[in-house]
C-alpha atoms as a PDB file:
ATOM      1  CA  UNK A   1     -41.274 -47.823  37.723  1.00  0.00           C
ATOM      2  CA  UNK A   2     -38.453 -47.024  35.668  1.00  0.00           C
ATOM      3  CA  UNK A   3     -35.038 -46.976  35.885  1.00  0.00           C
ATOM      4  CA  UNK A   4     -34.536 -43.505  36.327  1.00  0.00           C
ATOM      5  CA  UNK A   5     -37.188 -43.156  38.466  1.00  0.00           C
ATOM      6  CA  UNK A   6     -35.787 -45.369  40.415  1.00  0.00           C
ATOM      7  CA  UNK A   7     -32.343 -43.735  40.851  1.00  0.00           C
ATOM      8  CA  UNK A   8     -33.665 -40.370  40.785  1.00  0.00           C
ATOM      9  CA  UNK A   9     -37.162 -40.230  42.290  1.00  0.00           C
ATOM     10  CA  UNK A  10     -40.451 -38.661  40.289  1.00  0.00           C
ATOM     11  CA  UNK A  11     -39.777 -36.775  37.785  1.00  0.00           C
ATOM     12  CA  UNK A  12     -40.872 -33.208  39.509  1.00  0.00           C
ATOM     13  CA  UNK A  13     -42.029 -30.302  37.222  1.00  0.00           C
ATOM     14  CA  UNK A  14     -39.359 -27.565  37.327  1.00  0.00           C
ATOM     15  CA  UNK A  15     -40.589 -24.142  39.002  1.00  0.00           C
ATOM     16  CA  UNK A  16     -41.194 -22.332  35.599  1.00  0.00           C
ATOM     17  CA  UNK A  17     -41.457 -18.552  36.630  1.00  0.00           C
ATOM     18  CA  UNK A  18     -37.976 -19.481  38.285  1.00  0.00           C
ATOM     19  CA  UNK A  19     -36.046 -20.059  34.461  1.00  0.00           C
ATOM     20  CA  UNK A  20     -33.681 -17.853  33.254  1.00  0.00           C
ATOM     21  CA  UNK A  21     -31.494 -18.776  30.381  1.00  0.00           C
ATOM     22  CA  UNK A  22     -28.758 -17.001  28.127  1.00  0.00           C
ATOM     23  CA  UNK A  23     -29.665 -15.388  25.042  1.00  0.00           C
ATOM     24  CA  UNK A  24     -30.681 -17.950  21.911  1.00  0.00           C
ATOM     25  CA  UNK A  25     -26.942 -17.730  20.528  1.00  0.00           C
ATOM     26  CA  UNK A  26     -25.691 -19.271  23.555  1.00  0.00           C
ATOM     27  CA  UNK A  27     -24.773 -22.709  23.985  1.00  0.00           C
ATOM     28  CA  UNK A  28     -24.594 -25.503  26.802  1.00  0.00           C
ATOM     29  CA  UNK A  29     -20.696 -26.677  27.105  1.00  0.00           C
ATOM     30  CA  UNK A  30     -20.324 -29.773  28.645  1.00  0.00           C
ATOM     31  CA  UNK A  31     -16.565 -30.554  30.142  1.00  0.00           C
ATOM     32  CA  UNK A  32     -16.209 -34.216  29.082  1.00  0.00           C
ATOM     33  CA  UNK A  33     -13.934 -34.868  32.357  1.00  0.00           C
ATOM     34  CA  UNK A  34     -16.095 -33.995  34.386  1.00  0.00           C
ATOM     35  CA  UNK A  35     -19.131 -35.912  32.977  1.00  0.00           C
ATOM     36  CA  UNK A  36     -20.032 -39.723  34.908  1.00  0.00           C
ATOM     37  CA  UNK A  37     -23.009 -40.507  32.781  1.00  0.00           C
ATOM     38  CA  UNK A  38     -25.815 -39.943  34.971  1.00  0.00           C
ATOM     39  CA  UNK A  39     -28.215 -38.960  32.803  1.00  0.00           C
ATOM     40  CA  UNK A  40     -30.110 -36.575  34.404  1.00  0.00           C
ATOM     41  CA  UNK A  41     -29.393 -33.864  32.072  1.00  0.00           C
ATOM     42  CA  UNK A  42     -31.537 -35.358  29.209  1.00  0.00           C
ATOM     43  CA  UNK A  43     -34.036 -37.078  31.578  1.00  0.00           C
ATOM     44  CA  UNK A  44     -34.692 -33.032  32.630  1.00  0.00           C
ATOM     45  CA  UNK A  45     -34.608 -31.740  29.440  1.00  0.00           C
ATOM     46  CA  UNK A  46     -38.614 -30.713  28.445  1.00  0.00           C
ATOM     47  CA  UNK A  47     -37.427 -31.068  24.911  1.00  0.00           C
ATOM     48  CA  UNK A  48     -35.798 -34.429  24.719  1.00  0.00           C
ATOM     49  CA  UNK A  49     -32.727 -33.666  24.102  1.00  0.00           C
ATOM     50  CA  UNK A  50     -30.080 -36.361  24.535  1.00  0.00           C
ATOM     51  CA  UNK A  51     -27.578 -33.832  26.378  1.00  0.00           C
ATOM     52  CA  UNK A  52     -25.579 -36.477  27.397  1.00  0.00           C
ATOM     53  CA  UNK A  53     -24.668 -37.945  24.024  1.00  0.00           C
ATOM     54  CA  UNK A  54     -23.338 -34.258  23.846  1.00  0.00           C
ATOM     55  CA  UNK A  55     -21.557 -34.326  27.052  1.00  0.00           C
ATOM     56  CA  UNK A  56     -20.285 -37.699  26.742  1.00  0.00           C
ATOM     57  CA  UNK A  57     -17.949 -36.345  23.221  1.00  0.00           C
ATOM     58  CA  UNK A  58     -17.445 -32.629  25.085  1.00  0.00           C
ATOM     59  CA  UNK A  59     -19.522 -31.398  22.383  1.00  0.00           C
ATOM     60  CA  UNK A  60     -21.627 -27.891  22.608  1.00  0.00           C
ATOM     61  CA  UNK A  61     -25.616 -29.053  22.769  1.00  0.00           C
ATOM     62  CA  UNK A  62     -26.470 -27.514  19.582  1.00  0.00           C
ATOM     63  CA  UNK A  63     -29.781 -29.181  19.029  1.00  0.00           C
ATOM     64  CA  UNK A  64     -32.548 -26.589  17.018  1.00  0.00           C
ATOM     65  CA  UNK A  65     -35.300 -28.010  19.680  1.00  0.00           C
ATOM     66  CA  UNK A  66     -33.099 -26.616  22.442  1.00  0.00           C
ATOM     67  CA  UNK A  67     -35.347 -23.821  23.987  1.00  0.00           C
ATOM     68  CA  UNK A  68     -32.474 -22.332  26.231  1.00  0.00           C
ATOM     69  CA  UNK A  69     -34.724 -23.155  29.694  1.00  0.00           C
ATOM     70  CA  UNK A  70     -31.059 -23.754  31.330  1.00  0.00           C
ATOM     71  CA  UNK A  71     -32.971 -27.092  33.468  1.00  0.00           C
ATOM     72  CA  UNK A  72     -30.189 -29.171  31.986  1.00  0.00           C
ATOM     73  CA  UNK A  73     -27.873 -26.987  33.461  1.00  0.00           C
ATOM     74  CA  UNK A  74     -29.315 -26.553  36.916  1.00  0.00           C
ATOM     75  CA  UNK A  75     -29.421 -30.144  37.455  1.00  0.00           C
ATOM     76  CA  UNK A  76     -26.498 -31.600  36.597  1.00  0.00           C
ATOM     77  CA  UNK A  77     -24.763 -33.168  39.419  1.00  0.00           C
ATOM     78  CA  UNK A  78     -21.316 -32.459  39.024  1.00  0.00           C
ATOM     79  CA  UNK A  79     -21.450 -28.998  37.244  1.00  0.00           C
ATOM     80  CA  UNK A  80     -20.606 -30.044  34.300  1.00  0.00           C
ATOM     81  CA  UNK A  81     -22.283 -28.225  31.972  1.00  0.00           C
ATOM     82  CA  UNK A  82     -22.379 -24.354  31.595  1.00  0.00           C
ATOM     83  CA  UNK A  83     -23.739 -21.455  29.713  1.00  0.00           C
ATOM     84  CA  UNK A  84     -20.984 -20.378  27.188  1.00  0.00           C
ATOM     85  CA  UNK A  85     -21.357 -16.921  25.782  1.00  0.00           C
ATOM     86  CA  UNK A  86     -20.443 -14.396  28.654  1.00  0.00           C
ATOM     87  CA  UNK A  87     -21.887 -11.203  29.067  1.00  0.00           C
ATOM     88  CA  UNK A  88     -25.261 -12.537  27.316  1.00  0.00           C
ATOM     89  CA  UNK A  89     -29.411 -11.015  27.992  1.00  0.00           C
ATOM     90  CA  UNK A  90     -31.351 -12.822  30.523  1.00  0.00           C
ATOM     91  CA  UNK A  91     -34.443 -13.847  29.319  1.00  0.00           C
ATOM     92  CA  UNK A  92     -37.369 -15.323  31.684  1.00  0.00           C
ATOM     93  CA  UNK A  93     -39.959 -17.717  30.842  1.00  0.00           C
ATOM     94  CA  UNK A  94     -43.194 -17.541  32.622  1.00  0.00           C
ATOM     95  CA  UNK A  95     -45.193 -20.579  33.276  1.00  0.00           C
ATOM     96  CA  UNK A  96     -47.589 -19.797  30.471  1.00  0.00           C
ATOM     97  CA  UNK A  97     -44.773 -19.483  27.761  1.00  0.00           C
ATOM     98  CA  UNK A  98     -43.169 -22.597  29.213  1.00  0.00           C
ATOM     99  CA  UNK A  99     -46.502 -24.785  29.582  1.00  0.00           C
ATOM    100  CA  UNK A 100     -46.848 -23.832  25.688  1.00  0.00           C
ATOM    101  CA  UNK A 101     -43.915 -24.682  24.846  1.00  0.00           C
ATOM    102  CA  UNK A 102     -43.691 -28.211  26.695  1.00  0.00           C
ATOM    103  CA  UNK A 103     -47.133 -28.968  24.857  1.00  0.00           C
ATOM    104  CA  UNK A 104     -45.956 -28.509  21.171  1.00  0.00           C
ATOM    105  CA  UNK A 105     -42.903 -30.738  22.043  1.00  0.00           C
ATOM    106  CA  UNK A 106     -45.236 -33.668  23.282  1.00  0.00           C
ATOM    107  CA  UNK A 107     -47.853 -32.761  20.157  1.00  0.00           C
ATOM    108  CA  UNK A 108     -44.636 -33.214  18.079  1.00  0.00           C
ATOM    109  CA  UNK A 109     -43.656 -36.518  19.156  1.00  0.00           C
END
Protein backbone atom coordinates (compact mmCIF):
# COMPACT_ATOMS: atom_id res chain seq x y z
CA UNK A 1 0.00 0.00 0.00
CA UNK A 2 1.21 3.32 -0.55
CA UNK A 3 2.14 6.06 1.28
CA UNK A 4 -0.76 8.04 0.87
CA UNK A 5 -2.90 5.39 1.23
CA UNK A 6 -1.58 4.85 4.17
CA UNK A 7 -2.06 8.32 5.73
CA UNK A 8 -5.20 8.91 4.04
CA UNK A 9 -7.13 5.67 3.53
CA UNK A 10 -8.49 4.38 -0.18
CA UNK A 11 -8.62 6.62 -2.46
CA UNK A 12 -12.72 6.95 -2.63
CA UNK A 13 -14.37 8.14 -5.92
CA UNK A 14 -15.83 11.63 -5.34
CA UNK A 15 -19.82 11.79 -5.57
CA UNK A 16 -19.87 13.23 -9.19
CA UNK A 17 -23.54 14.56 -9.58
CA UNK A 18 -22.48 16.43 -6.25
CA UNK A 19 -19.57 18.90 -8.28
CA UNK A 20 -20.07 22.28 -8.77
CA UNK A 21 -17.25 24.49 -9.79
CA UNK A 22 -16.77 28.29 -10.83
CA UNK A 23 -16.90 29.29 -14.28
CA UNK A 24 -13.62 28.17 -16.60
CA UNK A 25 -11.96 31.75 -15.98
CA UNK A 26 -11.76 31.08 -12.42
CA UNK A 27 -8.86 30.01 -10.61
CA UNK A 28 -7.86 27.92 -7.39
CA UNK A 29 -5.82 30.42 -4.89
CA UNK A 30 -3.90 28.73 -2.54
CA UNK A 31 -2.80 30.95 0.76
CA UNK A 32 0.82 29.77 1.13
CA UNK A 33 0.50 30.29 5.13
CA UNK A 34 -1.86 28.33 5.48
CA UNK A 35 -0.57 25.35 3.41
CA UNK A 36 1.35 22.15 5.67
CA UNK A 37 2.08 20.00 2.70
CA UNK A 38 -0.31 17.31 2.97
CA UNK A 39 -0.83 16.51 -0.27
CA UNK A 40 -4.14 15.64 -0.58
CA UNK A 41 -5.02 18.28 -2.95
CA UNK A 42 -3.10 16.68 -5.91
CA UNK A 43 -3.61 13.07 -4.67
CA UNK A 44 -7.63 14.20 -5.32
CA UNK A 45 -7.14 15.88 -8.28
CA UNK A 46 -8.76 13.43 -11.35
CA UNK A 47 -6.40 15.31 -13.57
CA UNK A 48 -3.05 15.05 -11.95
CA UNK A 49 -2.41 18.11 -11.18
CA UNK A 50 0.42 18.82 -8.74
CA UNK A 51 -1.76 21.53 -6.75
CA UNK A 52 0.55 21.54 -4.16
CA UNK A 53 3.65 22.60 -6.06
CA UNK A 54 1.13 25.55 -6.64
CA UNK A 55 0.21 25.98 -3.11
CA UNK A 56 3.52 25.46 -1.76
CA UNK A 57 4.83 29.11 -3.91
CA UNK A 58 1.05 30.77 -3.22
CA UNK A 59 0.68 30.52 -6.82
CA UNK A 60 -2.96 30.46 -8.69
CA UNK A 61 -3.33 26.58 -10.16
CA UNK A 62 -3.34 27.63 -13.65
CA UNK A 63 -2.74 24.28 -15.23
CA UNK A 64 -4.77 23.92 -18.99
CA UNK A 65 -5.74 20.16 -17.73
CA UNK A 66 -7.52 21.78 -14.80
CA UNK A 67 -11.25 20.85 -15.45
CA UNK A 68 -12.65 23.23 -12.64
CA UNK A 69 -14.34 19.92 -10.65
CA UNK A 70 -13.48 22.11 -7.34
CA UNK A 71 -12.37 18.26 -5.53
CA UNK A 72 -9.08 19.96 -4.78
CA UNK A 73 -10.86 22.46 -3.08
CA UNK A 74 -13.32 20.44 -1.07
CA UNK A 75 -10.66 18.42 0.37
CA UNK A 76 -8.14 20.35 1.52
CA UNK A 77 -7.67 20.12 5.15
CA UNK A 78 -6.98 23.40 6.30
CA UNK A 79 -9.01 25.54 3.75
CA UNK A 80 -6.47 26.62 2.05
CA UNK A 81 -7.38 26.87 -1.21
CA UNK A 82 -10.40 28.81 -2.71
CA UNK A 83 -12.30 29.70 -5.77
CA UNK A 84 -11.12 33.25 -6.82
CA UNK A 85 -13.40 35.08 -9.17
CA UNK A 86 -16.56 36.18 -7.10
CA UNK A 87 -19.82 36.44 -8.41
CA UNK A 88 -18.95 33.58 -11.10
CA UNK A 89 -21.82 30.74 -13.02
CA UNK A 90 -22.16 27.49 -11.35
CA UNK A 91 -21.71 24.84 -13.55
CA UNK A 92 -22.54 21.00 -12.60
CA UNK A 93 -20.99 17.97 -13.85
CA UNK A 94 -23.00 14.88 -14.02
CA UNK A 95 -21.44 11.55 -13.57
CA UNK A 96 -21.49 10.85 -17.27
CA UNK A 97 -19.57 14.13 -18.22
CA UNK A 98 -17.21 13.46 -15.33
CA UNK A 99 -16.63 9.56 -16.01
CA UNK A 100 -15.66 10.95 -19.66
CA UNK A 101 -13.64 13.18 -18.67
CA UNK A 102 -11.56 11.06 -16.00
CA UNK A 103 -11.14 8.45 -18.97
CA UNK A 104 -9.38 10.77 -21.56
CA UNK A 105 -7.02 11.90 -18.70
CA UNK A 106 -5.94 8.17 -17.96
CA UNK A 107 -6.00 7.45 -22.07
CA UNK A 108 -3.63 10.49 -22.08
CA UNK A 109 -1.13 9.34 -19.74
Amino acid sequence: MGFLRKLFGAKTEPPLSAYAAPAPDAHVTPDATRCVQCGVCGYNCPAGIPVRDYARQGQLVDDPRCVQCGKCVEVCPRGTLRWERPNSVVMQWDEAEYAELKQLFAEAK
